[in-house]
N, C-alpha and C. Protein backbone atom coordinates (compact mmCIF):
# COMPACT_ATOMS: atom_id res chain seq x y z
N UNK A 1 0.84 -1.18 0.00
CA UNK A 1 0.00 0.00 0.00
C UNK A 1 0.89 1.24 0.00
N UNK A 2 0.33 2.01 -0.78
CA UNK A 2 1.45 3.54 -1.23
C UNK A 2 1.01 4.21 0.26
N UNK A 3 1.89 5.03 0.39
CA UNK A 3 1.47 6.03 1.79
C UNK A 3 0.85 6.83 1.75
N UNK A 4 0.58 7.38 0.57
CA UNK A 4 -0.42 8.77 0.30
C UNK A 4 -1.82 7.58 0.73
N UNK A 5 -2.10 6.55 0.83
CA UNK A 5 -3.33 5.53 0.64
C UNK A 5 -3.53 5.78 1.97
N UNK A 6 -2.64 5.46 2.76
CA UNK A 6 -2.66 5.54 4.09
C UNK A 6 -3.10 6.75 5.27
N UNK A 7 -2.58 7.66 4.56
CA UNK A 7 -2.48 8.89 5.14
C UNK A 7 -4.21 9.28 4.71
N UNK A 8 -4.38 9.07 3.44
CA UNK A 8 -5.51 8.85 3.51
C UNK A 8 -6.63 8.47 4.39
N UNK A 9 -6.64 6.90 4.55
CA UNK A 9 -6.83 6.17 5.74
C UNK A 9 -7.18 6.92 6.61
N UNK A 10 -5.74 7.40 7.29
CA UNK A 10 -5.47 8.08 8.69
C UNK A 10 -7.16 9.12 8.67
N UNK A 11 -6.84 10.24 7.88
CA UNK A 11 -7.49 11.30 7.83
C UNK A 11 -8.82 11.26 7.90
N UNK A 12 -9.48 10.35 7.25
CA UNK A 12 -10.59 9.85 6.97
C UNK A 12 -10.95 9.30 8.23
N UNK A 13 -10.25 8.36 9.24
CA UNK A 13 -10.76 7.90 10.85
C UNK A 13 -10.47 8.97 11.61
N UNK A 14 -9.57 9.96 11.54
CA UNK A 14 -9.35 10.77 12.77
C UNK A 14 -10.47 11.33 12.22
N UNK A 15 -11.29 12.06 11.28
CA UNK A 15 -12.37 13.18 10.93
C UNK A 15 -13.66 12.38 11.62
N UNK A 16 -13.66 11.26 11.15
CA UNK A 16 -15.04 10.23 11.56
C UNK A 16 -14.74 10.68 13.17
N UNK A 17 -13.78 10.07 14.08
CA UNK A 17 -13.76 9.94 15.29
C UNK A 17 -14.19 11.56 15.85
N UNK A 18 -13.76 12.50 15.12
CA UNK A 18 -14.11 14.07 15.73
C UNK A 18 -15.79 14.12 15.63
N UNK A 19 -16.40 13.80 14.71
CA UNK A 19 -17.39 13.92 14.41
C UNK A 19 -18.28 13.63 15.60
N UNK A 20 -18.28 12.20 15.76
CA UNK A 20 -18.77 10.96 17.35
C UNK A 20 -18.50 11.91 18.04
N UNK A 21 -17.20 12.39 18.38
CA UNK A 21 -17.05 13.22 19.30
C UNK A 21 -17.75 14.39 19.36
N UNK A 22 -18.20 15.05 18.57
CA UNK A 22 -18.92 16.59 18.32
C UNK A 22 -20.08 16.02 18.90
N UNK A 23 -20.45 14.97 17.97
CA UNK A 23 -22.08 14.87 18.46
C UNK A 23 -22.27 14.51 19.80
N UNK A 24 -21.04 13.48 20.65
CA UNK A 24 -21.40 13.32 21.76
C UNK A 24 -21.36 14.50 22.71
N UNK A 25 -20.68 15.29 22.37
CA UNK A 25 -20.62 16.55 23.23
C UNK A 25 -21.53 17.21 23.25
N UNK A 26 -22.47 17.49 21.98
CA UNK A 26 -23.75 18.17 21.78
C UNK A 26 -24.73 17.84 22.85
N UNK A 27 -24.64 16.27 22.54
CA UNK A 27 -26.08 15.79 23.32
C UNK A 27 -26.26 15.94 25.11
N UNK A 28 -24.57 15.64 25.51
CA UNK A 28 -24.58 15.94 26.66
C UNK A 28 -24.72 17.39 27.21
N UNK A 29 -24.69 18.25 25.73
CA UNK A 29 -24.67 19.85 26.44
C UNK A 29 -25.83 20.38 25.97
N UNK A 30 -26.79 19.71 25.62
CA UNK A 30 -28.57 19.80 25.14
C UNK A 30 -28.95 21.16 25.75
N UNK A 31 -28.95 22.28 25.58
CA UNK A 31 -29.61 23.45 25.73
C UNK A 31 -31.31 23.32 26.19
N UNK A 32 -31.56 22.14 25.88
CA UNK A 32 -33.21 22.29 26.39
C UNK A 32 -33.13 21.25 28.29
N UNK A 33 -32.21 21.56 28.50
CA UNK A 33 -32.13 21.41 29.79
C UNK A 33 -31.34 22.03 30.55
N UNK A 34 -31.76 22.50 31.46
CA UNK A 34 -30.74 23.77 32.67
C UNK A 34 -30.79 23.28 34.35
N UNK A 35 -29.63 22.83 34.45
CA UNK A 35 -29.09 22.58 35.65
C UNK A 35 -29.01 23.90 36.23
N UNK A 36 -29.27 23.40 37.74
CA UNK A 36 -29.42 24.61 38.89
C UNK A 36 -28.81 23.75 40.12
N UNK A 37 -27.93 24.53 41.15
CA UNK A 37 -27.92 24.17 41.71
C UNK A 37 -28.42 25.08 43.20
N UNK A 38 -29.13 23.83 44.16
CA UNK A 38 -29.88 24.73 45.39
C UNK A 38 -29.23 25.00 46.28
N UNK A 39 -29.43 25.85 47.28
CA UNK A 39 -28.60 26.79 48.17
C UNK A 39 -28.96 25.76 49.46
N UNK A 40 -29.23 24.92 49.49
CA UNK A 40 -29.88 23.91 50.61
C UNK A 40 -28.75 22.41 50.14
N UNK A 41 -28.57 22.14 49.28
CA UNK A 41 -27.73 20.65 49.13
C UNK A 41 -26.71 21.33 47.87
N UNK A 42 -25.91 22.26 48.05
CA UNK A 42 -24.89 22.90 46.83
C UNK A 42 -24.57 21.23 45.87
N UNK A 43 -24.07 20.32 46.63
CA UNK A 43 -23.73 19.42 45.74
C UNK A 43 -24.67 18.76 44.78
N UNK A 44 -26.15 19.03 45.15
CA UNK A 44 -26.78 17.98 44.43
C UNK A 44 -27.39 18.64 43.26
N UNK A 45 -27.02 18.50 42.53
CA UNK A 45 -28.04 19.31 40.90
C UNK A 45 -29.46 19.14 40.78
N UNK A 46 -30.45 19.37 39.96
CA UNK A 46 -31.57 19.42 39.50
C UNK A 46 -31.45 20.03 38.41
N UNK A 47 -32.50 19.24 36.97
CA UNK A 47 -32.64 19.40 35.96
C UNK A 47 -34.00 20.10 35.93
N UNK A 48 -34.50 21.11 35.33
CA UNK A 48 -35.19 21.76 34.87
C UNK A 48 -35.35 21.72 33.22
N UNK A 49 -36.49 20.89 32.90
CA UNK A 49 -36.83 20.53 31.33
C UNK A 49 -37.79 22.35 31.04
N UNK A 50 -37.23 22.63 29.73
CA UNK A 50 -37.82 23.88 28.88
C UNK A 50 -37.90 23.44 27.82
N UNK A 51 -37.43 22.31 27.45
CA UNK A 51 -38.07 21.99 25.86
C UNK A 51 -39.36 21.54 25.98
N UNK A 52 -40.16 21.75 26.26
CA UNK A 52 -41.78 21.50 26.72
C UNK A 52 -42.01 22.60 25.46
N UNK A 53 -43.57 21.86 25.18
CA UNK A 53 -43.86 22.71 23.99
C UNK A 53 -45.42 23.19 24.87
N UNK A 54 -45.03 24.52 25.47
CA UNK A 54 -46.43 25.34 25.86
C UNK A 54 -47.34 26.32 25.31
N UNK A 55 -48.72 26.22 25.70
CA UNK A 55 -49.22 27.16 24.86
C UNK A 55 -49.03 28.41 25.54
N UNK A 56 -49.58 29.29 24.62
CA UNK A 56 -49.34 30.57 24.59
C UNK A 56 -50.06 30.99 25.81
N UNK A 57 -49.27 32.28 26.55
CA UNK A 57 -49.60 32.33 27.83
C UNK A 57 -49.18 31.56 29.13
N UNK A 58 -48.73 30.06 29.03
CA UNK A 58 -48.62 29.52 29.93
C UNK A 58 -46.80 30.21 30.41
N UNK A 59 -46.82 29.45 31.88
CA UNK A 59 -45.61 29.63 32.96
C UNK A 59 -44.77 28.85 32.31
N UNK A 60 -43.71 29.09 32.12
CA UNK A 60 -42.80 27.66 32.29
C UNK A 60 -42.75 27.33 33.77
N UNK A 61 -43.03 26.14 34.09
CA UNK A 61 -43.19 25.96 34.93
C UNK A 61 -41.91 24.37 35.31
N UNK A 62 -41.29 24.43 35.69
CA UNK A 62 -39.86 23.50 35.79
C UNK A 62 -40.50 22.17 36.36
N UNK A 63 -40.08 20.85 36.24
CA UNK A 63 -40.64 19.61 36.41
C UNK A 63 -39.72 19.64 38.40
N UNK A 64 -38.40 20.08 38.52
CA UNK A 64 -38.07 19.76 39.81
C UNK A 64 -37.35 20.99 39.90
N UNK A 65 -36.88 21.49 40.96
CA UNK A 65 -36.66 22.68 41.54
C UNK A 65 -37.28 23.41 42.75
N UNK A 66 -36.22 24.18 43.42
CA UNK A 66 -37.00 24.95 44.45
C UNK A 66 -38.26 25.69 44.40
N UNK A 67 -38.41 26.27 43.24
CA UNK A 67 -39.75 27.62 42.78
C UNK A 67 -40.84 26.82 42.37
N UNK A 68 -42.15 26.85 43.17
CA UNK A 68 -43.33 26.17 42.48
C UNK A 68 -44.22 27.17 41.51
N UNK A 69 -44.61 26.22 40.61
CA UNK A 69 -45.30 27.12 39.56
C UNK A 69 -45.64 28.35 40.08
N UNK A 70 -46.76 28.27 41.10
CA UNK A 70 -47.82 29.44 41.77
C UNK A 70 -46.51 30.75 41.64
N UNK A 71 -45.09 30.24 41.81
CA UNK A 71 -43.88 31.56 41.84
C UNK A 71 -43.94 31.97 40.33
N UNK A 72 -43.87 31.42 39.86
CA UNK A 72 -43.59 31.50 38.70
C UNK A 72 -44.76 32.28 37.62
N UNK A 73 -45.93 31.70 38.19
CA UNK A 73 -47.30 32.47 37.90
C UNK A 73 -46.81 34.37 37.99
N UNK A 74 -46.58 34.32 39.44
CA UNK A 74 -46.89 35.71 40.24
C UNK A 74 -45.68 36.97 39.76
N UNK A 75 -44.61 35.76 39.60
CA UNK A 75 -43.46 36.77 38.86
C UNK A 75 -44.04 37.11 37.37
N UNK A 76 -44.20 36.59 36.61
CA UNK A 76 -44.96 37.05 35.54
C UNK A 76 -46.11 37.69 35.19
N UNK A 77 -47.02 37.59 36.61
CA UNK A 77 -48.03 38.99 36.67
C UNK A 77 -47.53 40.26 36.62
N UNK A 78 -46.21 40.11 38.03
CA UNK A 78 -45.70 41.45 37.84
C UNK A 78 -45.05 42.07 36.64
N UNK A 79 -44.33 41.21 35.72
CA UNK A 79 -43.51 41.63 34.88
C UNK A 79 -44.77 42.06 33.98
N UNK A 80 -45.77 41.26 33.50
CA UNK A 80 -46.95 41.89 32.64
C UNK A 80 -47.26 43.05 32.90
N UNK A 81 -47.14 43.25 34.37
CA UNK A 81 -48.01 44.57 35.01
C UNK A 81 -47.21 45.75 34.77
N UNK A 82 -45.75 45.64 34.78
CA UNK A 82 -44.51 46.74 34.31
C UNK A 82 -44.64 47.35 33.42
N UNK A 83 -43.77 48.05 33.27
CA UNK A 83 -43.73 49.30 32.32
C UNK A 83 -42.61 48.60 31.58
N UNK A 84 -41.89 47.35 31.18
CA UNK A 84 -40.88 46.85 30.82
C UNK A 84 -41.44 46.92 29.46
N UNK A 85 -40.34 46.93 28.04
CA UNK A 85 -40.82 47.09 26.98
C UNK A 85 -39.23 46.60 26.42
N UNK A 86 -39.68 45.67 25.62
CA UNK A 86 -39.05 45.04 24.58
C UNK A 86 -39.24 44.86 23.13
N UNK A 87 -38.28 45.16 22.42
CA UNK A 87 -38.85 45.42 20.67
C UNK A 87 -38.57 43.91 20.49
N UNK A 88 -38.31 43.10 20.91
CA UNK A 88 -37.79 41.52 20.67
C UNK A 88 -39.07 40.83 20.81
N UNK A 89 -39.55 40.83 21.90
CA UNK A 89 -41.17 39.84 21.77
C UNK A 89 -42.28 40.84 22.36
N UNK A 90 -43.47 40.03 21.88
CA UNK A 90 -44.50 40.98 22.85
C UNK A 90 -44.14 40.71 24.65
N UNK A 91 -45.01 41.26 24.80
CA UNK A 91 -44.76 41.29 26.76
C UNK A 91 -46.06 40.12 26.76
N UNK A 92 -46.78 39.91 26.33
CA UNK A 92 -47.27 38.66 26.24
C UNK A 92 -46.74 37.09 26.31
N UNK A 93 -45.70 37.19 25.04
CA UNK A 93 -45.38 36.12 25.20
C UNK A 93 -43.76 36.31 25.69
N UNK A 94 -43.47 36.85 26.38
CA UNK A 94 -42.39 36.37 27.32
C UNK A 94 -42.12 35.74 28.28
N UNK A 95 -41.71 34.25 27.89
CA UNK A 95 -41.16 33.48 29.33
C UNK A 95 -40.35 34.01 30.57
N UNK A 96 -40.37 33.43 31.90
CA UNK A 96 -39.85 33.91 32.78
C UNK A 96 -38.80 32.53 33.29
N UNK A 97 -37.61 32.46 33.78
CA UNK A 97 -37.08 31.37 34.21
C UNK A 97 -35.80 32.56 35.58
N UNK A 98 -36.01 31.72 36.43
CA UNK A 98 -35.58 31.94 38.06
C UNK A 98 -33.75 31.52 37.94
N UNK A 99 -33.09 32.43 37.11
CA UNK A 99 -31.46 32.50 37.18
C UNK A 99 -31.09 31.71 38.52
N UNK A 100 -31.02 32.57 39.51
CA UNK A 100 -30.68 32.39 40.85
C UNK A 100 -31.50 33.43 41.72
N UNK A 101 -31.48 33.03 43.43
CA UNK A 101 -31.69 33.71 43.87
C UNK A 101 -30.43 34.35 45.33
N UNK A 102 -30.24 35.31 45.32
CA UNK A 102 -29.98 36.10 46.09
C UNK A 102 -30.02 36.71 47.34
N UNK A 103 -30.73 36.12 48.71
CA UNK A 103 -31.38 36.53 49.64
C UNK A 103 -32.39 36.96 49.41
N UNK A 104 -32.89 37.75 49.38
CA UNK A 104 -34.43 37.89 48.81
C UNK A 104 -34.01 38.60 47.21
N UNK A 105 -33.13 38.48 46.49
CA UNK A 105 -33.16 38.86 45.40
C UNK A 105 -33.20 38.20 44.05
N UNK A 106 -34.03 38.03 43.58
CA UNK A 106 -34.41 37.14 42.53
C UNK A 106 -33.70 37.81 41.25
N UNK A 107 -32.63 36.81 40.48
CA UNK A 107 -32.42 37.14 39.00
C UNK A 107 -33.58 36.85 37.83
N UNK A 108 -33.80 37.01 37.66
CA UNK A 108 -34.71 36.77 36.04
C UNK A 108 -34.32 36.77 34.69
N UNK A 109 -34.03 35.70 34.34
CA UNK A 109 -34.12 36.22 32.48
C UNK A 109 -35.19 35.73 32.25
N UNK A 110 -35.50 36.77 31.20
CA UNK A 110 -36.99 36.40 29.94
C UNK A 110 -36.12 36.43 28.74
N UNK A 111 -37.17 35.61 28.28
CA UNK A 111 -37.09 34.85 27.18
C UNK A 111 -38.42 34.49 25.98
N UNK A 112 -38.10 34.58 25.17
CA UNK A 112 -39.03 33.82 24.30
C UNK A 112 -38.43 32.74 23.47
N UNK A 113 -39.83 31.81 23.52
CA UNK A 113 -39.28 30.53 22.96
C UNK A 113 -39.91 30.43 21.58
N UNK A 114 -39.03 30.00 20.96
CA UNK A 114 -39.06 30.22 19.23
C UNK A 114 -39.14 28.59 19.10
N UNK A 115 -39.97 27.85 17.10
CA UNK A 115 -40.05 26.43 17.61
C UNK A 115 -38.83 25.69 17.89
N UNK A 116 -37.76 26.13 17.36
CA UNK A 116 -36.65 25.12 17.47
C UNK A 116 -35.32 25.72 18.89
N UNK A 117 -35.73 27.34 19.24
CA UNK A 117 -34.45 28.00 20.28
C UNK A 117 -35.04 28.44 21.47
N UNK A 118 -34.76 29.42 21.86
CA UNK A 118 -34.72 30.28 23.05
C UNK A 118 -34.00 31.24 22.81
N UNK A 119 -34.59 32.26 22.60
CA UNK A 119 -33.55 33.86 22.67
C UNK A 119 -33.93 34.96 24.26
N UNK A 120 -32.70 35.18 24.61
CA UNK A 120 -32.90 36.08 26.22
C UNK A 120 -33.22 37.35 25.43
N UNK A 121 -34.42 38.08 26.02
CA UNK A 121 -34.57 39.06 25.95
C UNK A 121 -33.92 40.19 26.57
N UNK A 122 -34.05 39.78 28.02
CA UNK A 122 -33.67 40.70 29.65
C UNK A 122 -33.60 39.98 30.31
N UNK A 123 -32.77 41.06 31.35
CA UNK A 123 -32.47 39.97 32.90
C UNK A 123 -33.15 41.07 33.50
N UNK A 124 -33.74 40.62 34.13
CA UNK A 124 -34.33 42.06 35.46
C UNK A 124 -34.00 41.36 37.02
N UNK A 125 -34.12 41.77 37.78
CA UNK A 125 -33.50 42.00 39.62
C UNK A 125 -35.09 42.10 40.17
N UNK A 126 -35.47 41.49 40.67
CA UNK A 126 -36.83 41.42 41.59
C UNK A 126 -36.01 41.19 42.92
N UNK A 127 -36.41 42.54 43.62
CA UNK A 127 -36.32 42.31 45.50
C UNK A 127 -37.18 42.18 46.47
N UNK A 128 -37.16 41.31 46.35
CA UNK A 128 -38.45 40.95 47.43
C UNK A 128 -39.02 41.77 48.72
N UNK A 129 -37.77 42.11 49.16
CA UNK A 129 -37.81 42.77 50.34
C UNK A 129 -37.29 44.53 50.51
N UNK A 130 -37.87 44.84 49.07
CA UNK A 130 -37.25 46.40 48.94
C UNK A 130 -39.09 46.17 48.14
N UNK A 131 -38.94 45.80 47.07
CA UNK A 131 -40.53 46.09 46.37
C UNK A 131 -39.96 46.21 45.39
N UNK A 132 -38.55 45.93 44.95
CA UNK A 132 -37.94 46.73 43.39
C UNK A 132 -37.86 45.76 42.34
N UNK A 133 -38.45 46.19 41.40
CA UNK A 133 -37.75 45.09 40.23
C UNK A 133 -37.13 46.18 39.11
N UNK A 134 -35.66 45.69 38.68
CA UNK A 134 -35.13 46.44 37.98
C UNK A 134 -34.55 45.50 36.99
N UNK A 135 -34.53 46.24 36.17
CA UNK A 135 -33.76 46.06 34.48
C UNK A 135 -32.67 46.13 34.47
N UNK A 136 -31.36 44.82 34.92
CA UNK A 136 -30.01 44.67 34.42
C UNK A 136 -29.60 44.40 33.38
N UNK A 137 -30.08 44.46 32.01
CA UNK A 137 -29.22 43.69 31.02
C UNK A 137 -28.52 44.71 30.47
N UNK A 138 -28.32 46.10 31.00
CA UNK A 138 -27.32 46.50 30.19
C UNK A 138 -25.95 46.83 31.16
N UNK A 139 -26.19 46.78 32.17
CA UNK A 139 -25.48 47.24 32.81
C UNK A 139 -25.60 46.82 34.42
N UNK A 140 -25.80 46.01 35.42
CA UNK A 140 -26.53 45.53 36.71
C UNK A 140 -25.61 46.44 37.58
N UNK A 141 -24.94 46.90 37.54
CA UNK A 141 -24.43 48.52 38.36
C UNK A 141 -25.37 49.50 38.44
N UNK A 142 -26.05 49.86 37.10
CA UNK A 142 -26.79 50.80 37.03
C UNK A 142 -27.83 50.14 36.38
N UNK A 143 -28.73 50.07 37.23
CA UNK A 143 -30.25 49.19 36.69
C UNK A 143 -31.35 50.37 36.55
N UNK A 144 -32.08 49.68 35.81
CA UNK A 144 -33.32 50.83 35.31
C UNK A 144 -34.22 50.05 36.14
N UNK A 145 -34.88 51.29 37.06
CA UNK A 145 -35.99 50.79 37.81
C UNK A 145 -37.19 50.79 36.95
N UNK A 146 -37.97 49.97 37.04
CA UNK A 146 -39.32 49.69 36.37
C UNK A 146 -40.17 49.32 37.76
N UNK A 147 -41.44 50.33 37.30
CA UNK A 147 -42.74 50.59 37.83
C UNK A 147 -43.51 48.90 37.54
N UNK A 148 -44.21 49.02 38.43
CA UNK A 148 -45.03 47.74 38.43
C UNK A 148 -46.12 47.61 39.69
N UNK A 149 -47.14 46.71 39.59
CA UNK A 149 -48.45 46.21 40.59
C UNK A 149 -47.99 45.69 41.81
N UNK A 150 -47.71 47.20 42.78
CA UNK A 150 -47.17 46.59 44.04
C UNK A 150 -48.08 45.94 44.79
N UNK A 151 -49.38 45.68 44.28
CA UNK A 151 -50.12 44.58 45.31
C UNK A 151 -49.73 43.05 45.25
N UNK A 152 -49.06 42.98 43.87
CA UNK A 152 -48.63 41.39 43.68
C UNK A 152 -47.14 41.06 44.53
N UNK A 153 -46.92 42.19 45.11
CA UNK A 153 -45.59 41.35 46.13
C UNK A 153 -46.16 40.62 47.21
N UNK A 154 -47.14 41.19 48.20
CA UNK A 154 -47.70 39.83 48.57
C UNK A 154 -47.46 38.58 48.00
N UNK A 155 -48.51 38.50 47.01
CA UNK A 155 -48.48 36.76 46.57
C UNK A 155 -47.14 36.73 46.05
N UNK A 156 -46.13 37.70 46.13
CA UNK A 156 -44.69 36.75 45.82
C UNK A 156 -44.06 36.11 46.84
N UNK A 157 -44.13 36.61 47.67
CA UNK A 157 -43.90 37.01 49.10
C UNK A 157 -44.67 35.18 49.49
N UNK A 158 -45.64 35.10 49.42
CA UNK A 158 -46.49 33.65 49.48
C UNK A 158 -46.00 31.90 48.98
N UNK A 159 -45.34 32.79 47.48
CA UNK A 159 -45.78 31.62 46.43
C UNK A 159 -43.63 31.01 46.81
N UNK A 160 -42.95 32.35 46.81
CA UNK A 160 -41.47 31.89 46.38
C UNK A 160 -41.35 32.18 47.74
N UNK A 161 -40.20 30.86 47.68
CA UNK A 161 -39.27 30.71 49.33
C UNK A 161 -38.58 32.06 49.38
């Protein structure tokens, strides 16, 4: 066998083997699932499924995790109720998903879910214990306060630990 045959060979299994490899890396890094970890067992993870196909209007609402729907409901009243305005989706259909939380400070990104992605719209800062929800995505030094239905901190106050 000539060596150019070989080298051939070669090139042709190392490309195949990258490939296996690409795809296995993909699947294990599946974007329609988001690990969190809780401030109660740091070591132990939880998966939160978002590739759920919901109708319009609904919560995402996470299969395991600290935040029960009813949180998830109430944060998205308020954000409806805001003065928040995005040229990216309606304020209708913007998802809400629980970043982390903070002592009483809740991260937020919204999102809308497109059929095949997820694009972040905003991150906003909900404080539970001030009444503030503010607009970080350009800058979380200097956040834009946004107005909103201060009767729904109660039921936040209720629904999220």
């Amino acid at each position: 066998m000539q060596v150019n045959h070989l080298l051939y060979i070669f090139a042709i299994s190392l490309l195949s083997s990258c490939v296996a490899a690409s795809q296995e890396t993909e699947t294990k890094a599946d974007s329609n699932s988001v690990t969190a970890v809780t401030d109660e067992a740091p070591a132990k993870q939880q998966t939160v499924d978002t590739a759920r196909n919901t109708p319009e209007g609904e919560v995402l609402k996470p299969q395991a995790g600290p935040y029960p729907p009813e949180c998830y409901k109430t944060i998205t009243d308020i954000i409806q109720s805001s003065d928040f305005k995005s040229d990216l989706a309606e304020k209708a259909n913007i998802k809400v998903r629980i970043d982390r939380q903070d002592n009483s400070k809740l991260f937020l990104q919204l999102f809308a879910s497109e059929k095949d992605h997820e694009s972040t719209i905003a991150w906003l800062r909900l404080d539970k214990a001030n009444e503030k929800l503010e607009d970080i995505t350009v800058d979380p030094d200097k956040p834009v306060q946004l107005n909103y239905d201060r009767s729904l901190i109660s039921a936040l106050r209720q629904s999220c630990p």
